[in-house]
N, C-alpha and C. Protein backbone atom coordinates (compact mmCIF):
# COMPACT_ATOMS: atom_id res chain seq x y z
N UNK A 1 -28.49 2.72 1.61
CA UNK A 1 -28.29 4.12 1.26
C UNK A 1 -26.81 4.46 1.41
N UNK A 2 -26.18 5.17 0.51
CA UNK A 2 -24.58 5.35 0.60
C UNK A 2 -24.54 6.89 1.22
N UNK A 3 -24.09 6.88 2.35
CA UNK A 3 -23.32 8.39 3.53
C UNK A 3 -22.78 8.65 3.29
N UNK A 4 -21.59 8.14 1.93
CA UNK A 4 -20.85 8.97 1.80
C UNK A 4 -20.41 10.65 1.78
N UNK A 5 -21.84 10.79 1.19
CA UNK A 5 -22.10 12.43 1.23
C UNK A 5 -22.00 13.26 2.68
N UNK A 6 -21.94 12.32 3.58
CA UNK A 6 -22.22 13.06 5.43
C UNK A 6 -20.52 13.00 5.22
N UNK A 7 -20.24 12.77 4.44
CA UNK A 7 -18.13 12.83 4.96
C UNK A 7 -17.52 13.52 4.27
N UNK A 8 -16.61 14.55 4.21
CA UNK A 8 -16.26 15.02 3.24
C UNK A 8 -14.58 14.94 3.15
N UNK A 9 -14.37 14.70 2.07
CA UNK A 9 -13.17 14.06 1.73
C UNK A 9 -11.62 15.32 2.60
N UNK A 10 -12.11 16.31 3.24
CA UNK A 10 -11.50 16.99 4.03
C UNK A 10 -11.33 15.82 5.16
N UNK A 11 -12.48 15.53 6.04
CA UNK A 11 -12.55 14.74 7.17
C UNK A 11 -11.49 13.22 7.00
N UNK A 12 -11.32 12.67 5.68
CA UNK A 12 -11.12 11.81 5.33
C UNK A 12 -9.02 11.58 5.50
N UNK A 13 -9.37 12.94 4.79
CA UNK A 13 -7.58 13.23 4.54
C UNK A 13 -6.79 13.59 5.70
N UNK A 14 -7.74 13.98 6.63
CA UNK A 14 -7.49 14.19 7.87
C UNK A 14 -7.01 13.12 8.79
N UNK A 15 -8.03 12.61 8.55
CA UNK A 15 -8.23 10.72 9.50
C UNK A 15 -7.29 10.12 8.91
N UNK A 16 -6.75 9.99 7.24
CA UNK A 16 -5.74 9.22 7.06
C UNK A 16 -4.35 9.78 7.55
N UNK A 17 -4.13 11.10 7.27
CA UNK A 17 -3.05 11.77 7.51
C UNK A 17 -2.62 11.50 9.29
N UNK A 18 -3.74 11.30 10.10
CA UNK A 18 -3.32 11.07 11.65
C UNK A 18 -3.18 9.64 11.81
N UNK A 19 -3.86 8.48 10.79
CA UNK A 19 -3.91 7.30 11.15
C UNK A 19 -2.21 7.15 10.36
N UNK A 20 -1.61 7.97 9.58
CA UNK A 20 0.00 7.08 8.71
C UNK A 20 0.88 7.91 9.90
N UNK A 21 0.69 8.76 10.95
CA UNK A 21 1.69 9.33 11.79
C UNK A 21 1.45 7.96 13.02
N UNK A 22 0.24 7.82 13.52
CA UNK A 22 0.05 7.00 14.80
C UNK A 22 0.61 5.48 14.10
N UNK A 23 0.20 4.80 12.80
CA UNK A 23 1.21 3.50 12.49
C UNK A 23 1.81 3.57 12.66
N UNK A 24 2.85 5.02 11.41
CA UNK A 24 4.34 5.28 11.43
C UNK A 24 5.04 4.85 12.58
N UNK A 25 4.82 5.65 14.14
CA UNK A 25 5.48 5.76 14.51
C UNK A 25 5.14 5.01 15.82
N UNK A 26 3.92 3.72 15.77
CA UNK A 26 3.45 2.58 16.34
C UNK A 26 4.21 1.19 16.24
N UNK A 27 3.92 1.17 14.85
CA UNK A 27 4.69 0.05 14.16
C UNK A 27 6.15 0.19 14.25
N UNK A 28 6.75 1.00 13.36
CA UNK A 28 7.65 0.97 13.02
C UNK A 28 8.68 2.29 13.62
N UNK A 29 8.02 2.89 14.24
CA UNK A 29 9.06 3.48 15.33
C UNK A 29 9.53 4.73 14.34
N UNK A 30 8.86 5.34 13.37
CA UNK A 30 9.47 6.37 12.20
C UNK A 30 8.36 7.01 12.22
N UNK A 31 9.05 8.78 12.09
CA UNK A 31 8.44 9.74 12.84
C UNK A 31 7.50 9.65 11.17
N UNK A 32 6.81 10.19 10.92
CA UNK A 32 5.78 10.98 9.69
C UNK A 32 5.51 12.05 10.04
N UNK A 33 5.90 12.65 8.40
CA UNK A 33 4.89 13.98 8.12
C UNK A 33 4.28 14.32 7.24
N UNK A 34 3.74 15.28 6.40
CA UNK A 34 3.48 15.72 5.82
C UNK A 34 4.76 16.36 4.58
N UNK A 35 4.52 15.61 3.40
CA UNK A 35 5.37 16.30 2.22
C UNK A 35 4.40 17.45 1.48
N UNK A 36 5.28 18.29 1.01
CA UNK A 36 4.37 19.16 0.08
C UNK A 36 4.74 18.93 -1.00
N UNK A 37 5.19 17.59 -2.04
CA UNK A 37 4.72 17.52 -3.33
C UNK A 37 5.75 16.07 -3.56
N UNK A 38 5.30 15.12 -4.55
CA UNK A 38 6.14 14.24 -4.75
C UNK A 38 6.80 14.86 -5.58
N UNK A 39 8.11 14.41 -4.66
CA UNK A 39 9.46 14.97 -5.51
C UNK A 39 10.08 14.07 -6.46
N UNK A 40 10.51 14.24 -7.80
CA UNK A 40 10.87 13.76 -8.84
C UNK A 40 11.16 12.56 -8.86
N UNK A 41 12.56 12.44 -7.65
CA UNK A 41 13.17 11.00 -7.45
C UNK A 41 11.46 9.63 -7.12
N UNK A 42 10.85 10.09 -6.67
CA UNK A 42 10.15 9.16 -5.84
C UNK A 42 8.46 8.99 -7.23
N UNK A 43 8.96 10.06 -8.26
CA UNK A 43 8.12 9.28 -9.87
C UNK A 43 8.28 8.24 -10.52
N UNK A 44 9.57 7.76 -10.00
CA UNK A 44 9.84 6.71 -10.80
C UNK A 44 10.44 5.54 -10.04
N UNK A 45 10.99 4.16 -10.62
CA UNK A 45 11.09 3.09 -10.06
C UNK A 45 10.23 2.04 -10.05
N UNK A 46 10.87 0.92 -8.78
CA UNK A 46 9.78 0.30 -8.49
C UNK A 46 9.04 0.22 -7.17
N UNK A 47 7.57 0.33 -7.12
CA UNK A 47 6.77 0.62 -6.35
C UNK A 47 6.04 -0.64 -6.05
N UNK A 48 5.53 -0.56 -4.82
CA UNK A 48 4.34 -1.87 -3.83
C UNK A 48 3.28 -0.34 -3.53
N UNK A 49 2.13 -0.97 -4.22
CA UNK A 49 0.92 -0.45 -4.12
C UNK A 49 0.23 -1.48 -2.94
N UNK A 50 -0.45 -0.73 -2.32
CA UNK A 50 -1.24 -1.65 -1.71
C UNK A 50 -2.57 -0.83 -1.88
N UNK A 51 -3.54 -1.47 -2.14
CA UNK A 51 -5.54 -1.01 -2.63
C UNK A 51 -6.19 -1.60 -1.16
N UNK A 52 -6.87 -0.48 -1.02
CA UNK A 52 -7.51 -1.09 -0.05
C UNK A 52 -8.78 -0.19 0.32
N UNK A 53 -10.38 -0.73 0.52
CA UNK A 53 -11.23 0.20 0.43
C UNK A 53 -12.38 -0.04 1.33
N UNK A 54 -13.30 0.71 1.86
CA UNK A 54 -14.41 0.55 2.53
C UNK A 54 -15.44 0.87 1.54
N UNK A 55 -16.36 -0.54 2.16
CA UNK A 55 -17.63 -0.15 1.29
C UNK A 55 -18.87 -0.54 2.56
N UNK A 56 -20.24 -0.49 1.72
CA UNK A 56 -21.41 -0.59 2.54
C UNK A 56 -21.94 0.62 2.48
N UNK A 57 -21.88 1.28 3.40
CA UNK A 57 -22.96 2.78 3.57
C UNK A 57 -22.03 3.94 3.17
N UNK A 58 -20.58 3.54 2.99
CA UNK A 58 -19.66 4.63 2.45
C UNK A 58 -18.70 3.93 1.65
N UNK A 59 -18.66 4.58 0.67
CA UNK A 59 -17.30 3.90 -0.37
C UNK A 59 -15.93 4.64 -0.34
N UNK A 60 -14.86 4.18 0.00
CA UNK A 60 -13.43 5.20 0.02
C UNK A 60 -12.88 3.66 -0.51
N UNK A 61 -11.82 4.30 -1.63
CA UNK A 61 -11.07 3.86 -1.80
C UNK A 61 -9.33 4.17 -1.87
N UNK A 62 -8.53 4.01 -1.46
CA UNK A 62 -7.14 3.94 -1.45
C UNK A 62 -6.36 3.30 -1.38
N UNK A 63 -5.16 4.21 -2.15
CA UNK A 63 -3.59 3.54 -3.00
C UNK A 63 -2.79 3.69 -1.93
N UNK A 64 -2.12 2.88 -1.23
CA UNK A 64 -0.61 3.40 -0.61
C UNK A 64 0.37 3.01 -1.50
N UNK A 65 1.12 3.76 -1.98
CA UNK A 65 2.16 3.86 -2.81
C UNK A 65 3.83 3.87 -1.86
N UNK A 66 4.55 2.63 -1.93
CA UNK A 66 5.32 2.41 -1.20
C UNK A 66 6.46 2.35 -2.03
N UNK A 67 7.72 2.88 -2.28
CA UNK A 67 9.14 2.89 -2.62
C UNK A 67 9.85 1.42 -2.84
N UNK A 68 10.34 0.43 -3.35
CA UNK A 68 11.11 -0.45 -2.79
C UNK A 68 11.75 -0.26 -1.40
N UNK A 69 12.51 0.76 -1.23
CA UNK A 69 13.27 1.05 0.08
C UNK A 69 12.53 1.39 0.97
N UNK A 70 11.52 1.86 0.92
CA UNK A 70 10.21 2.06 2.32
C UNK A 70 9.99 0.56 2.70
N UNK A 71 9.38 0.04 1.28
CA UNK A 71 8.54 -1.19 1.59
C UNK A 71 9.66 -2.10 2.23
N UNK A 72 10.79 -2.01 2.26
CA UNK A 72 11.93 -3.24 2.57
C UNK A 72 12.07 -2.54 4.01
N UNK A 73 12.58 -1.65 3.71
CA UNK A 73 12.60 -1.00 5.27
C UNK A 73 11.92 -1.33 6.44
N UNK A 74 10.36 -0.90 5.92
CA UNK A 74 9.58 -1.21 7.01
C UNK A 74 9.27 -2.28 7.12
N UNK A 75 9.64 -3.28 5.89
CA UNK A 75 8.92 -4.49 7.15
C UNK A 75 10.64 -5.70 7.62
N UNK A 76 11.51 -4.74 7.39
CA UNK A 76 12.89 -5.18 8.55
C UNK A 76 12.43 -4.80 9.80
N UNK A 77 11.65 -3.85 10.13
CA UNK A 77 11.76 -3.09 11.48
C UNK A 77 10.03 -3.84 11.84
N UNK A 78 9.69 -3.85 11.05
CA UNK A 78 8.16 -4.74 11.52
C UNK A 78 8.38 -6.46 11.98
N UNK A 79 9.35 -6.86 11.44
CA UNK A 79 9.47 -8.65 11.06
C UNK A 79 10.52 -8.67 11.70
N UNK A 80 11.87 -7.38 12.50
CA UNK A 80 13.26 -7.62 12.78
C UNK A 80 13.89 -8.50 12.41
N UNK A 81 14.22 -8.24 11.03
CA UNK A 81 15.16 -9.36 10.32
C UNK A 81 15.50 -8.26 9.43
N UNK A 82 16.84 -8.81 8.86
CA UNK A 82 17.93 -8.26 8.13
C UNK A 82 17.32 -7.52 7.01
N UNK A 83 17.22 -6.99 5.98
CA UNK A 83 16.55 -6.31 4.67
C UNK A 83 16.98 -8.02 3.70
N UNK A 84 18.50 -8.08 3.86
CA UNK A 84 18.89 -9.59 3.19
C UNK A 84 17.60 -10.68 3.22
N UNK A 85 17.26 -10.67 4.38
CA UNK A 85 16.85 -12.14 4.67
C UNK A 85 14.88 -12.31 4.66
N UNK A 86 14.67 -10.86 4.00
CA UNK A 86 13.15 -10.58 3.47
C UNK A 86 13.13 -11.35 1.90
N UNK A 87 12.01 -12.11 1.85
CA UNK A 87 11.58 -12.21 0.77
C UNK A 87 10.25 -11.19 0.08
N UNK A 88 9.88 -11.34 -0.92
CA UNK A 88 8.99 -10.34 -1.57
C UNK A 88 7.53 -10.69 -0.72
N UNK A 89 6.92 -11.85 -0.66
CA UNK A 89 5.93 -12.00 0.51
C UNK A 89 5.69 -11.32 1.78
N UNK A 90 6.98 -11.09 2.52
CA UNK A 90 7.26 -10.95 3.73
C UNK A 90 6.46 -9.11 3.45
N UNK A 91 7.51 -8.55 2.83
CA UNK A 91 7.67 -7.08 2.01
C UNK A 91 6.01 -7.23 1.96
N UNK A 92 5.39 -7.60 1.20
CA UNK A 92 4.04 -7.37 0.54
C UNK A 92 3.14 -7.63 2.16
N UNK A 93 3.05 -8.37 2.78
CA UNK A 93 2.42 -8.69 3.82
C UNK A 93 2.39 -7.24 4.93
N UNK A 94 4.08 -6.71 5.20
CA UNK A 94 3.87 -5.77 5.87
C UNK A 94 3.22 -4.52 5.52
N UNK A 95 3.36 -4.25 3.80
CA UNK A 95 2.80 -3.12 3.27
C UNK A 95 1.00 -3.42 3.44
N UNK A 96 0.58 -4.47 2.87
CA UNK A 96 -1.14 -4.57 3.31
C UNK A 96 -1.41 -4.95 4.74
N UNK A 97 -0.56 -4.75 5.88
CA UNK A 97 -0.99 -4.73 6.95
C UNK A 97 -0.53 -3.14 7.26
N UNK A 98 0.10 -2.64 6.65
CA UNK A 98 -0.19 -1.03 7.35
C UNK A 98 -1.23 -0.21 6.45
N UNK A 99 -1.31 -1.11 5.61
CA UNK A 99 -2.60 -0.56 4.59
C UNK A 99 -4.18 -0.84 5.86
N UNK A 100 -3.98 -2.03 6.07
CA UNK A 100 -4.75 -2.13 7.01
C UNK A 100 -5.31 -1.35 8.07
N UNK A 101 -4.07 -1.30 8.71
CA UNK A 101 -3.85 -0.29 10.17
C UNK A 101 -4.84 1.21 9.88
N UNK A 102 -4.06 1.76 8.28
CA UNK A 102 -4.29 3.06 8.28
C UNK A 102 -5.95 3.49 7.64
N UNK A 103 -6.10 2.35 6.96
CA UNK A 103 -7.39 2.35 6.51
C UNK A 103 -8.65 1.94 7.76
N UNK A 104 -8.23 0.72 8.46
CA UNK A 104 -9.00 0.65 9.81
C UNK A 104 -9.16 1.66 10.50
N UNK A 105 -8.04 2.42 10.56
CA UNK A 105 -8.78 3.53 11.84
C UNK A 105 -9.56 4.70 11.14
N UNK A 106 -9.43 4.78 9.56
CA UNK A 106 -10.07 5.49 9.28
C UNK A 106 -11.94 5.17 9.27
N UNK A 107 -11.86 3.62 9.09
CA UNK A 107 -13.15 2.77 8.88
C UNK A 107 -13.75 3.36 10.64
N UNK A 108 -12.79 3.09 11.65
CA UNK A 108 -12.91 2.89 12.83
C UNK A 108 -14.07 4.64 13.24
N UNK A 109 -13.59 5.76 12.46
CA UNK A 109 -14.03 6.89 12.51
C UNK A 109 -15.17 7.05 11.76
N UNK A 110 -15.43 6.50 10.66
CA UNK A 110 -16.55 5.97 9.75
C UNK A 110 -17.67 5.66 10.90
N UNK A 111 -17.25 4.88 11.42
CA UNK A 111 -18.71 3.26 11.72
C UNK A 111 -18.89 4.17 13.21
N UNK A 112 -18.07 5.27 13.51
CA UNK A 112 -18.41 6.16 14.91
C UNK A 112 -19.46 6.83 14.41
N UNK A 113 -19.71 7.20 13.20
CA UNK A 113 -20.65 8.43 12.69
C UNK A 113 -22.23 7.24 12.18
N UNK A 114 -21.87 6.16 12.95
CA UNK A 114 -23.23 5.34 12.77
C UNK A 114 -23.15 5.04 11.25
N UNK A 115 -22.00 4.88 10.33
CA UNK A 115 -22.14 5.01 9.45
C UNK A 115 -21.32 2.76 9.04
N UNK A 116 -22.64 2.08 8.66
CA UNK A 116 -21.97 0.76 8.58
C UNK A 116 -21.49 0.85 6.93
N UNK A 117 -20.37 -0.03 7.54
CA UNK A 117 -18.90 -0.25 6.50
C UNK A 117 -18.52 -1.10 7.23
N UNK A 118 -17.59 -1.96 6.09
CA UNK A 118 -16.53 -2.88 6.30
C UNK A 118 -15.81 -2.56 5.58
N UNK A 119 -14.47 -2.80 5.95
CA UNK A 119 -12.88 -3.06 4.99
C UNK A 119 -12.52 -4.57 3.86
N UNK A 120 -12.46 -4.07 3.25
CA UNK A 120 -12.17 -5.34 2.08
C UNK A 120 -10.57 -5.86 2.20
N UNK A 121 -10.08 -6.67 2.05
CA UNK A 121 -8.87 -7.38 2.04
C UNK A 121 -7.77 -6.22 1.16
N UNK A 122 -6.75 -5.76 1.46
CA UNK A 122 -6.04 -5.15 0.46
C UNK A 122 -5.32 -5.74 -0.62
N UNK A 123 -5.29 -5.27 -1.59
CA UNK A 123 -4.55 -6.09 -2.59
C UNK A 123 -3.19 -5.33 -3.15
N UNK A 124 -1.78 -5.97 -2.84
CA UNK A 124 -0.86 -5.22 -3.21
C UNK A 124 -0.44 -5.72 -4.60
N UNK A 125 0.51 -4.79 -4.97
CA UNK A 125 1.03 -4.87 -6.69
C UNK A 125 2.17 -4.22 -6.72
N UNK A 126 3.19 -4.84 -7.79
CA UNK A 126 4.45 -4.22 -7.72
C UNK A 126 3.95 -3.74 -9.16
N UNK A 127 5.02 -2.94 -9.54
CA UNK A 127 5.50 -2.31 -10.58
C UNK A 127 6.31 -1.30 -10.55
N UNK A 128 6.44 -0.23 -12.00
CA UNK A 128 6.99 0.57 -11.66
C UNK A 128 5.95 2.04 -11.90
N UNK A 129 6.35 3.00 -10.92
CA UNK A 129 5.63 4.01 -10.84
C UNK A 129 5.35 5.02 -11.96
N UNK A 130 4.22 5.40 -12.00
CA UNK A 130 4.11 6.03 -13.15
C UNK A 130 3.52 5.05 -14.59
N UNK A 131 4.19 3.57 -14.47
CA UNK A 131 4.00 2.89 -15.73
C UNK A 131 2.53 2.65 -16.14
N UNK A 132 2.26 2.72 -17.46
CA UNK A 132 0.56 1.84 -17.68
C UNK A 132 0.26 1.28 -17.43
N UNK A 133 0.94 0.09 -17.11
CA UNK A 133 0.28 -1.40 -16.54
C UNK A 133 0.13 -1.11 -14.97
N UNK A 134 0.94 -0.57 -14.07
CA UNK A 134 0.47 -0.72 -12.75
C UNK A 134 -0.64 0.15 -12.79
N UNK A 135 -1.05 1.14 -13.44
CA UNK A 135 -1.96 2.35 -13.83
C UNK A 135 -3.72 1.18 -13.99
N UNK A 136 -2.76 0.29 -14.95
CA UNK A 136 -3.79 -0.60 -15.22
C UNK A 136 -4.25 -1.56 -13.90
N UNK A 137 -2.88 -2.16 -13.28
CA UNK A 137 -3.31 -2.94 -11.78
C UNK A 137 -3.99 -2.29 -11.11
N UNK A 138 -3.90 -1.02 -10.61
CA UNK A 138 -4.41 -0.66 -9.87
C UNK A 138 -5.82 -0.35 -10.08
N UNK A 139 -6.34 0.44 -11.00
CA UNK A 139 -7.37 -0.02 -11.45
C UNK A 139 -8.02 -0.81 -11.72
N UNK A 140 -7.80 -2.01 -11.47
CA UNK A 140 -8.46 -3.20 -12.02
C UNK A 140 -8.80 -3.82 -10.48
N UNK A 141 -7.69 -3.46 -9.33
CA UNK A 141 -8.17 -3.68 -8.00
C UNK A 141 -9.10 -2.81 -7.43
N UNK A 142 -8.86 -1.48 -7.91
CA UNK A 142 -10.18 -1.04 -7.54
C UNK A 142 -11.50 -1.40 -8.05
N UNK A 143 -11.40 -2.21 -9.27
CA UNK A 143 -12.49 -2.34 -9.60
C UNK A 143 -13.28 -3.77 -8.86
N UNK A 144 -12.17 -4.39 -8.38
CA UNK A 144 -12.44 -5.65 -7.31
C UNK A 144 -13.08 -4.82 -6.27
N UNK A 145 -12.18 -4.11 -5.68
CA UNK A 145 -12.51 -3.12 -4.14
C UNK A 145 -14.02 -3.04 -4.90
N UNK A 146 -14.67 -2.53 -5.87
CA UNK A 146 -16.19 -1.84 -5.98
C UNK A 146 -17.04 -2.76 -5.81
N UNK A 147 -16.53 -3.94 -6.19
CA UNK A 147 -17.07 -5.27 -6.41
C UNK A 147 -19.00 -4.77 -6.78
N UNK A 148 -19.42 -5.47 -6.21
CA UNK A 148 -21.45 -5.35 -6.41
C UNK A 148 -21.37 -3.52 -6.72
N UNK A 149 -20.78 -2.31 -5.95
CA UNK A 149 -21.18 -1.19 -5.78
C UNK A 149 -21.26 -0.87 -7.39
N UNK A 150 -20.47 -1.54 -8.39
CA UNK A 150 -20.51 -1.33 -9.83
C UNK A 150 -19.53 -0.31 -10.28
N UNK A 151 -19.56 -0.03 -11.74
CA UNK A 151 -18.17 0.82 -12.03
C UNK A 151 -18.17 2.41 -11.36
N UNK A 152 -16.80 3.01 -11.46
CA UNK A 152 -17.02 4.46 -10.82
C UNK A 152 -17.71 5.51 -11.03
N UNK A 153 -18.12 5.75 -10.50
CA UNK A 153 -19.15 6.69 -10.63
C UNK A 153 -18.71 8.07 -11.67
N UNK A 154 -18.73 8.38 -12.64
CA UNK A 154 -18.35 9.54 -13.46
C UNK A 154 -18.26 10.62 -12.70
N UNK A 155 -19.22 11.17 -12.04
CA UNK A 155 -19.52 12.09 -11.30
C UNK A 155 -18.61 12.21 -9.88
N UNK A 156 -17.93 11.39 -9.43
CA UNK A 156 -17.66 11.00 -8.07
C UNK A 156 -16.05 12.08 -8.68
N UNK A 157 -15.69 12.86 -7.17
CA UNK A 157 -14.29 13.82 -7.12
C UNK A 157 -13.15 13.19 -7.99
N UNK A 158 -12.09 13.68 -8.52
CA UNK A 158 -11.04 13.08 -8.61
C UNK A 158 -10.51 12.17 -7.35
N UNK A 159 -9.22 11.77 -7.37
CA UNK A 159 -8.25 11.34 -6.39
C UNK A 159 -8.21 12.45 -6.06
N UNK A 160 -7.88 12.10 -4.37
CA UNK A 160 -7.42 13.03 -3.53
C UNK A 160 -5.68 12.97 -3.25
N UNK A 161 -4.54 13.67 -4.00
CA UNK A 161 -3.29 13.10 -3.40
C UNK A 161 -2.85 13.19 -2.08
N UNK A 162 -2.33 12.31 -1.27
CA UNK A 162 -1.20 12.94 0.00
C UNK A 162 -0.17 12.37 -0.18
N UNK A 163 0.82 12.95 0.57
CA UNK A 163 2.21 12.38 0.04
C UNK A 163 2.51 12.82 1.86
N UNK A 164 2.96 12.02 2.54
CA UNK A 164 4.14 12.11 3.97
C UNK A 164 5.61 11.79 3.86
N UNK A 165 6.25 11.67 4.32
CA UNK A 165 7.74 11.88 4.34
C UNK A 165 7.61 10.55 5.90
N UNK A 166 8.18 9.63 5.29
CA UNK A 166 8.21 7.89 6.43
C UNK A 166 9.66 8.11 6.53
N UNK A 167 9.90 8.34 7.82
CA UNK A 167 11.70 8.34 8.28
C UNK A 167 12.04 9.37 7.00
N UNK A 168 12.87 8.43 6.33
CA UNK A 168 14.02 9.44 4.95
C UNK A 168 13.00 8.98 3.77
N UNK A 169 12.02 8.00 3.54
CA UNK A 169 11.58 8.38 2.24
C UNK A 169 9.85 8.92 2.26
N UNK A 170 9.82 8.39 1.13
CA UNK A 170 8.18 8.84 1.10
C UNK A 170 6.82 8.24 0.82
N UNK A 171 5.81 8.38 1.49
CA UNK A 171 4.81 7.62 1.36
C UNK A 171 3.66 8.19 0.59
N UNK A 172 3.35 7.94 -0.86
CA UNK A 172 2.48 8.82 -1.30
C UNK A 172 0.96 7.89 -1.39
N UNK A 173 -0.39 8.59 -0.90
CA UNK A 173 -1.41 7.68 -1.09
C UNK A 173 -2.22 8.71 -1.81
N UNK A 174 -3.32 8.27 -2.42
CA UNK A 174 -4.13 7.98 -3.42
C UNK A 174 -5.32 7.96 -2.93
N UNK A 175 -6.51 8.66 -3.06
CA UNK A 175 -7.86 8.77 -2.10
C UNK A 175 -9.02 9.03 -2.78
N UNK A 176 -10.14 8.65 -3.44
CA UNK A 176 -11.12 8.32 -3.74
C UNK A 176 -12.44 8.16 -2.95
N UNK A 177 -13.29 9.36 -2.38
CA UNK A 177 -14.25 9.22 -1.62
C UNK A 177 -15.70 8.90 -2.51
């Protein structure tokens, strides 16, 4: 039977919004907050998505949408090594392990409400923001993330946006209950 319905994507945005301040500033020692709108500069470029979703008795799915300069950033201060001396692996590894972090504790608040779920592996993707094809990657990982649950539900909310402010740039995610 899917619970999703016992959660409401308020509770959700909540749990993520406290789980990217307690990483933020766990991991990587950078305060988070809350942005009130993606600002222009941060539409475009190139971006590290990382997908990552719970399924079983509740389905959520989410985008962390990471900057080049976030994603390099944080994982200098995660890996302490130079920004130079990161390769694109290194970069991608730290972004689906805070995908991890932030999605686990949300799972972690899930499976409190007796509600069984597991976390699926995240899958990151570069591109550039805004473009069709990452429009297309990403979708196509969510459609991995649904795996057996089958295609999206027509009926199911839009995305939910949030956008925080990581040190000086910005972290915008993507939310699907």
């Amino acid at each position: 039977m899917n619970h999703s319905s016992k959660i409401s994507i308020g509770s959700v945005t909540e749990w993520l919004s406290q789980a990217v301040y307690d990483v933020s500033e766990t991991m990587f020692s950078q305060a988070a907050y809350p942005a009130q709108q993606l600002e222009k500069s941060a539409e475009s470029g190139e971006v590290l998505v990382a997908c990552i979703g719970i399924r079983g008795d509740c389905h959520l799915e989410v985008a962390l949408y990471f900057s080049q300069t976030l994603a390099s950033r944080l994982a200098s201060l995660s890996l302490e090594m130079p920004p130079a001396e990161l390769d694109e692996k290194m970069i991608d590894d730290v972004a689906g392990e805070f995908s991890n972090m932030v999605v686990g504790a949300v799972k972690s608040r899930i499976s409190d409400l007796e509600i069984v779920c597991a976390m699926t592996v995240p899958h990151v993707l570069r591109g550039t923001a805004g473009a069709p094809d990452l429009v297309q990657k990403v979708n196509a990982a969510f459609a991995v993330i649904r795996g057996s649950a089958g295609p999206k539900d027509s009926a199911a909310p839009a995305l939910t946006h949030l956008v925080f402010h990581v040190g000086e740039a910005l972290l915008h995610l993507d939310v699907q209950l």
